[in-house]
Protein backbone atom coordinates (compact mmCIF):
# COMPACT_ATOMS: atom_id res chain seq x y z
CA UNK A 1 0.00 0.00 0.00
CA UNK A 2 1.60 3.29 -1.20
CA UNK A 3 0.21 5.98 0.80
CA UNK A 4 1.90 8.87 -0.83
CA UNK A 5 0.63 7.88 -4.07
CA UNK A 6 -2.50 6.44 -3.05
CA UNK A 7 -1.98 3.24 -4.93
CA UNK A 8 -1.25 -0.70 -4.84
CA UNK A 9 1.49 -2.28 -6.44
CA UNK A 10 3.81 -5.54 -6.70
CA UNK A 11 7.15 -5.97 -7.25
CA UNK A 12 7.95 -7.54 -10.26
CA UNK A 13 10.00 -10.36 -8.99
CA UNK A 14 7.28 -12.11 -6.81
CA UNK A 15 4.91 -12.91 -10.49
CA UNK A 16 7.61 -13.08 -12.85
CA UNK A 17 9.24 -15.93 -10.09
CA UNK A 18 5.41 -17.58 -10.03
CA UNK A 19 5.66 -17.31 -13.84
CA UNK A 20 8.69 -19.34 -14.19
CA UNK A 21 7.36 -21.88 -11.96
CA UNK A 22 4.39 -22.70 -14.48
CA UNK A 23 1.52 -20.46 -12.27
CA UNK A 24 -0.23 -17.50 -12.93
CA UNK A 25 0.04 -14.95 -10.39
CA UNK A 26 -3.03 -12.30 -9.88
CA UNK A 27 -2.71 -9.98 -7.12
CA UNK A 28 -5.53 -9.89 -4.59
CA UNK A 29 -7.64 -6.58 -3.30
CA UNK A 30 -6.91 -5.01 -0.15
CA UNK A 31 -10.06 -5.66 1.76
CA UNK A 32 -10.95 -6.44 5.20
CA UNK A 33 -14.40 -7.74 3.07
CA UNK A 34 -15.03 -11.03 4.74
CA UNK A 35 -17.07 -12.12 2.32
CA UNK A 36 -14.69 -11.33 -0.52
CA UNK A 37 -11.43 -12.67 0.96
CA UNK A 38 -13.12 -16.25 1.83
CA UNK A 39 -14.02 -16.24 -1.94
CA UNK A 40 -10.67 -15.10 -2.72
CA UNK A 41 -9.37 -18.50 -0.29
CA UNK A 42 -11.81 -20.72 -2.16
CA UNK A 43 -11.25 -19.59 -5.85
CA UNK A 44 -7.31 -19.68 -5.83
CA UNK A 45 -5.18 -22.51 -5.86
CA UNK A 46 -1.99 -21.13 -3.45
CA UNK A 47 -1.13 -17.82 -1.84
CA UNK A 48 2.12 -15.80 -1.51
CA UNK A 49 2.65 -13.80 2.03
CA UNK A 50 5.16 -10.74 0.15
CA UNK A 51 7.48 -8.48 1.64
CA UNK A 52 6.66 -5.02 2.77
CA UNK A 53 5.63 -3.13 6.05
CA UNK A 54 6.43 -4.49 9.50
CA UNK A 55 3.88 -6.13 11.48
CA UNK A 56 1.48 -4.55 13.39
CA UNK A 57 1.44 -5.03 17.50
CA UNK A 58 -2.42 -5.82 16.57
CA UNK A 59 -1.42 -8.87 14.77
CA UNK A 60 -2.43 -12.15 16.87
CA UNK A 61 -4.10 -15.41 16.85
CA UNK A 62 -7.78 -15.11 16.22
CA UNK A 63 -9.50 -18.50 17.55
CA UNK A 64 -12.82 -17.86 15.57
CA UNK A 65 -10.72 -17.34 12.18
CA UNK A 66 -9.39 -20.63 12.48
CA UNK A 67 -12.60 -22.68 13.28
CA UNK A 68 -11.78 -25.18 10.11
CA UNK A 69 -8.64 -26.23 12.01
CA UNK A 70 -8.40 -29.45 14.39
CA UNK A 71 -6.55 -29.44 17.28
CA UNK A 72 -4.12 -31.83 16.10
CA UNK A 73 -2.82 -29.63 13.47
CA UNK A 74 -0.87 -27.97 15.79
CA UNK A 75 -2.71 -25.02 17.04
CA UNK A 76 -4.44 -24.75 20.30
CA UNK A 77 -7.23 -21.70 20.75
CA UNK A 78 -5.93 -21.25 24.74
CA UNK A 79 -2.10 -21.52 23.92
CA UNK A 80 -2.49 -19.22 20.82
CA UNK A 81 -4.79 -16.19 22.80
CA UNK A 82 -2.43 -16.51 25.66
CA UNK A 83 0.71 -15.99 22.69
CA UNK A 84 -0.88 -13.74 20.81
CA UNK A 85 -1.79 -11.48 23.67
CA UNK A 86 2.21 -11.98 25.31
CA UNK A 87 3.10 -10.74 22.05
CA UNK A 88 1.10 -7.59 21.55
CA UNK A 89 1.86 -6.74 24.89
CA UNK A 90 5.80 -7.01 23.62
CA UNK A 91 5.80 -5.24 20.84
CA UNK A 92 3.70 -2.42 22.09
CA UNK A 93 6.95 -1.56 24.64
CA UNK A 94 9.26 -2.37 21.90
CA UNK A 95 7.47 0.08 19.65
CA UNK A 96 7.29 2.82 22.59
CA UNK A 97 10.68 2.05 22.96
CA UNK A 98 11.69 2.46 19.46
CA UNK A 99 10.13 5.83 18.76
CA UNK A 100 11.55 7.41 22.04
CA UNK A 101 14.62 6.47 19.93
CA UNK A 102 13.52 8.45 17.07
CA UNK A 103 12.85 5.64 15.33
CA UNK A 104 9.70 4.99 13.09
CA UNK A 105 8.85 2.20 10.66
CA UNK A 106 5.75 2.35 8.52
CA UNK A 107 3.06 -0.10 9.47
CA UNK A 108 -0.30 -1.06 7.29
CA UNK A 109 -3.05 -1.43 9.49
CA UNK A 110 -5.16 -2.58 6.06
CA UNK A 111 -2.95 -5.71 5.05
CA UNK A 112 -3.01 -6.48 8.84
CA UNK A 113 -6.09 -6.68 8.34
CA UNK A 114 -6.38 -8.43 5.16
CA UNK A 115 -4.05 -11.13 5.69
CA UNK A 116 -5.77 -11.80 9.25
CA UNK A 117 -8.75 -13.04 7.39
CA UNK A 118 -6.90 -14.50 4.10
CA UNK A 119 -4.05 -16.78 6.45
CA UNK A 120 -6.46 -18.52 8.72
CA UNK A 121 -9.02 -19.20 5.34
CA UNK A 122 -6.61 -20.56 3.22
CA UNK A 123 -5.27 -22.66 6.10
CA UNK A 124 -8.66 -23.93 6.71
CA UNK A 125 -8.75 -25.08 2.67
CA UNK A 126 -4.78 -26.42 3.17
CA UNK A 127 -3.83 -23.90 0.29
CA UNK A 128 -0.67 -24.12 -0.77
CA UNK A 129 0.67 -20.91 1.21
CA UNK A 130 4.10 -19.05 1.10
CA UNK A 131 5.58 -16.63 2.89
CA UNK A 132 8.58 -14.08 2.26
CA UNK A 133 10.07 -11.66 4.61
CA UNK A 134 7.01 -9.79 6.09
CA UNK A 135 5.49 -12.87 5.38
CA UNK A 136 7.15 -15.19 7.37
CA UNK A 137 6.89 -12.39 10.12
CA UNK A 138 3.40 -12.14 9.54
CA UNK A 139 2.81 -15.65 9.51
CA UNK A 140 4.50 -16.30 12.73
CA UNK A 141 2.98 -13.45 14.64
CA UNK A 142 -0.26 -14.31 13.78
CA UNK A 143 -0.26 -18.06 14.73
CA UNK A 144 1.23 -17.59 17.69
CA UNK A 145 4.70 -16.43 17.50
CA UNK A 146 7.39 -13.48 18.63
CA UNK A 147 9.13 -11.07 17.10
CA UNK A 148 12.05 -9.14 17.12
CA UNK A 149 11.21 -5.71 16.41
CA UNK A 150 14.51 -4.27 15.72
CA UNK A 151 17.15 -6.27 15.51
CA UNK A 152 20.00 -3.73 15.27
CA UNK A 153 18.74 -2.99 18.86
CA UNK A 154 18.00 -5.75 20.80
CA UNK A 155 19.60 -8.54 18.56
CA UNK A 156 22.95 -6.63 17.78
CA UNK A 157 25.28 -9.08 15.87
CA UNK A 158 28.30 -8.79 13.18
CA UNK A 159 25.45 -10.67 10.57
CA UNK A 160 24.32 -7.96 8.26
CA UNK A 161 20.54 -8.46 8.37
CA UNK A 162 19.85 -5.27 6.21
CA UNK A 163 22.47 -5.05 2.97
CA UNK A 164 22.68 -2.45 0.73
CA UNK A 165 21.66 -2.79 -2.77
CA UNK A 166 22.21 -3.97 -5.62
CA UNK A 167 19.56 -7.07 -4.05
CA UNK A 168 20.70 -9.64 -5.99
CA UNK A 169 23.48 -10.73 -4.12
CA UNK A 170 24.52 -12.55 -1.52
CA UNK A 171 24.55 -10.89 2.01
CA UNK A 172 24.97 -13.64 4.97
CA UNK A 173 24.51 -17.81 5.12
CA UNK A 174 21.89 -19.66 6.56
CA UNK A 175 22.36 -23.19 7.96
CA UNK A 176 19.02 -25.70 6.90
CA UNK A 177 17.95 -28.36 9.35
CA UNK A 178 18.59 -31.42 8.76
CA UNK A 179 15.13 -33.27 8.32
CA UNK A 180 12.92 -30.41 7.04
CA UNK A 181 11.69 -29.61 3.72
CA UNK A 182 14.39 -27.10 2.65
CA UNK A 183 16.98 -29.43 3.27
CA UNK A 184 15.43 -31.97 1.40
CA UNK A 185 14.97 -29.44 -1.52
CA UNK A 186 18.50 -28.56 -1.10
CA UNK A 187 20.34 -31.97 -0.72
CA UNK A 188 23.33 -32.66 0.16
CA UNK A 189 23.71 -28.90 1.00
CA UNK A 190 24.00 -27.86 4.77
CA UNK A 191 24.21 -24.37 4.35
CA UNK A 192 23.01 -21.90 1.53
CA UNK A 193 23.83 -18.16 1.11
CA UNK A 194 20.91 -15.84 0.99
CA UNK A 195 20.70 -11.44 0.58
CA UNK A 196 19.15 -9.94 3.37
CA UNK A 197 17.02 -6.94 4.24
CA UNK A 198 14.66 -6.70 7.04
CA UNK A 199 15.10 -5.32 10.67
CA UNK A 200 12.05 -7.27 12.42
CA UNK A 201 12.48 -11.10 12.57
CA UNK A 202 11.37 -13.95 13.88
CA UNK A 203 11.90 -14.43 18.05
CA UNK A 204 10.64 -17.34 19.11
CA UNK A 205 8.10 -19.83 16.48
CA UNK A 206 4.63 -19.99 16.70
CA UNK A 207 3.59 -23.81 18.21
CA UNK A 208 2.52 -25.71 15.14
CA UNK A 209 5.61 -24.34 13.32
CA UNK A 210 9.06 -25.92 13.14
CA UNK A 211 12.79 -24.09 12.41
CA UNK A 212 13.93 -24.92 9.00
CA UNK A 213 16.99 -22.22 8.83
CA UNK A 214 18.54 -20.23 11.03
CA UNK A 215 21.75 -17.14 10.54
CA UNK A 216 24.65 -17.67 11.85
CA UNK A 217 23.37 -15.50 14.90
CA UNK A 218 20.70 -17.75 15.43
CA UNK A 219 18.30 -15.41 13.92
CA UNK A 220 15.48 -17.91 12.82
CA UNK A 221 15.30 -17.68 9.01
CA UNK A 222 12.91 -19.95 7.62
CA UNK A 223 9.69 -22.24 8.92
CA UNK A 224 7.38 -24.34 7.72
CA UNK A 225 4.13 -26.64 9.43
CA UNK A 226 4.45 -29.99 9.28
CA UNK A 227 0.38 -30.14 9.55
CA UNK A 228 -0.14 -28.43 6.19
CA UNK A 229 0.22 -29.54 2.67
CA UNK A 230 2.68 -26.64 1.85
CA UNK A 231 3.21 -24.19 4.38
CA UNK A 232 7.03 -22.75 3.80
CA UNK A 233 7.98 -19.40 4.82
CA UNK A 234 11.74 -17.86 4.56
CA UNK A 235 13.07 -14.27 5.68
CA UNK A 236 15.42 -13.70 2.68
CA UNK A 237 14.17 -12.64 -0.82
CA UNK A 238 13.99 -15.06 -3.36
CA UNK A 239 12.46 -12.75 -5.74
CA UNK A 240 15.38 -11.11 -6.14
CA UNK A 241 17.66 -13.56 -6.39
CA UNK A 242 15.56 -16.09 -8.61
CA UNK A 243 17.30 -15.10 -11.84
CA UNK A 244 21.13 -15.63 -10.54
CA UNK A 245 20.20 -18.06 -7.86
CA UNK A 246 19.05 -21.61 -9.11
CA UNK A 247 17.57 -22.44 -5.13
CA UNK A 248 15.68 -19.38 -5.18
CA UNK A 249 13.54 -20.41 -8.08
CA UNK A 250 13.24 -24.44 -6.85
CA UNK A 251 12.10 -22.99 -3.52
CA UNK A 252 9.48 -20.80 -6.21
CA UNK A 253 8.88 -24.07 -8.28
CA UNK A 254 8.23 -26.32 -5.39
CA UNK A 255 5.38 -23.72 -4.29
CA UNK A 256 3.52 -24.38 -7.54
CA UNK A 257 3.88 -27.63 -7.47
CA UNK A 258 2.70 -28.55 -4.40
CA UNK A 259 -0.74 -26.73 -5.95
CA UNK A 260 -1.00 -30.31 -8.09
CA UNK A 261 -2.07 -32.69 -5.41
């Protein structure tokens, strides 16, 4: 959502990525239209979580969204309320804190919004779903999950989380875990190199959703739920790195894929 302008719009690399992988990407309205997202869930085969703003503190597990959801998929109404509330309650002080340091990131109270209705729907349907950057943030925060507001201030480390561009390149390692689905994608690799640029992050995981990479700082870098048909999510970019970066467009190409059941 660009607010100066007054006007929605993708970067390329997320549908020309899609493209590559044999889908056809359409990007969705921002509505808070209950009604419309659920048909929006239904209609589509998969759904991509993209980069952009950081996460609001409002952001939290909402039991009655997920009503299509057993119990043994991972997610428990008391332990995600009692979570979700822990959460807000963090990054309210952590935002506080931030702007008595001058510092102020721009939030959007509408996708909030949006994806609170769209996640929970498509999970109900076990749409393929993947997220990227915000979207693993997003993801996270809203089943359950932490954050790290900042990291330059309260996860200070010699990894740089937030490289300069051109985007396209390299900027740290991550280390896969043995066992998951990235290291299967990736085998015979224990570690991958990834660009970087994001200052919130993952703090803890959501229950429901395991590690699948993690920095060399320990900053958590990708997740996925073992309870779902495809639910990956990964901090990096792959959309900028799909053209020079084989993995970037497998971890694109297994997305569509797992649309084909």
């Amino acid at each position: 959502m660009d607010y100066g302008r007054d006007s929605l719009w993708m970067l390329p690399g997320y549908m020309d990525a899609v493209m590559r992988a044999g889908g056809t990407p359409v990007m969705l309205p921002l509505t808070d239209n209950t009604d419309a997202v659920a048909q929006c869930a239904e209609q589509f085969d998969a759904f991509l979580f993209t980069g952009g703003p950081d996460v609001g503190p409002k952001v939290g597990f909402d039991a009655s969204h997920m009503a299509g959801l057993d119990a043994k998929d991972g997610i428990s109404a008391d332990i995600g309320c009692r979570e979700a509330g822990a959460a807000d309650a963090a990054d309210a002080a952590d935002i506080a804190n931030s702007s008595a340091r001058g510092r102020s990131e721009v939030l959007s109270p509408e996708r909030d919004r949006m994806e609170s209705l769209l996640l929970p729907a498509a999970m109900a349907l076990d749409k393929p779903i993947l997220g990227i950057c915000r979207g693993i943030q997003f993801i996270n925060k809203y089943l359950g999950g932490t954050l790290w507001q900042d990291l330059p201030s309260e996860h200070p480390s010699a990894v740089e989380h937030h490289m300069n561009p051109p985007y396209d390149t390299f900027g740290h390692s991550v280390s896969l875990i043995p066992g998951t689905p990235l290291a299967s994608l990736f085998a015979g690799q224990s570690e991958i190199a990834v660009n970087s640029y994001h200052h919130q992050a993952v703090r803890e995981a959501a229950p429901g959703l395991n590690v699948m990479a993690v920095a060399p700082d320990g900053v958590i870098e990708a997740l996925y739920r073992p309870a779902s048909r495809f639910l990956w999510a990964v901090q990096w970019h792959p959309e900028f790195l799909y053209k020079v970066d084989a993995r970037s467009q497998a971890i694109f190409n297994a997305f569509v894929k797992s649309c084909h059941r």
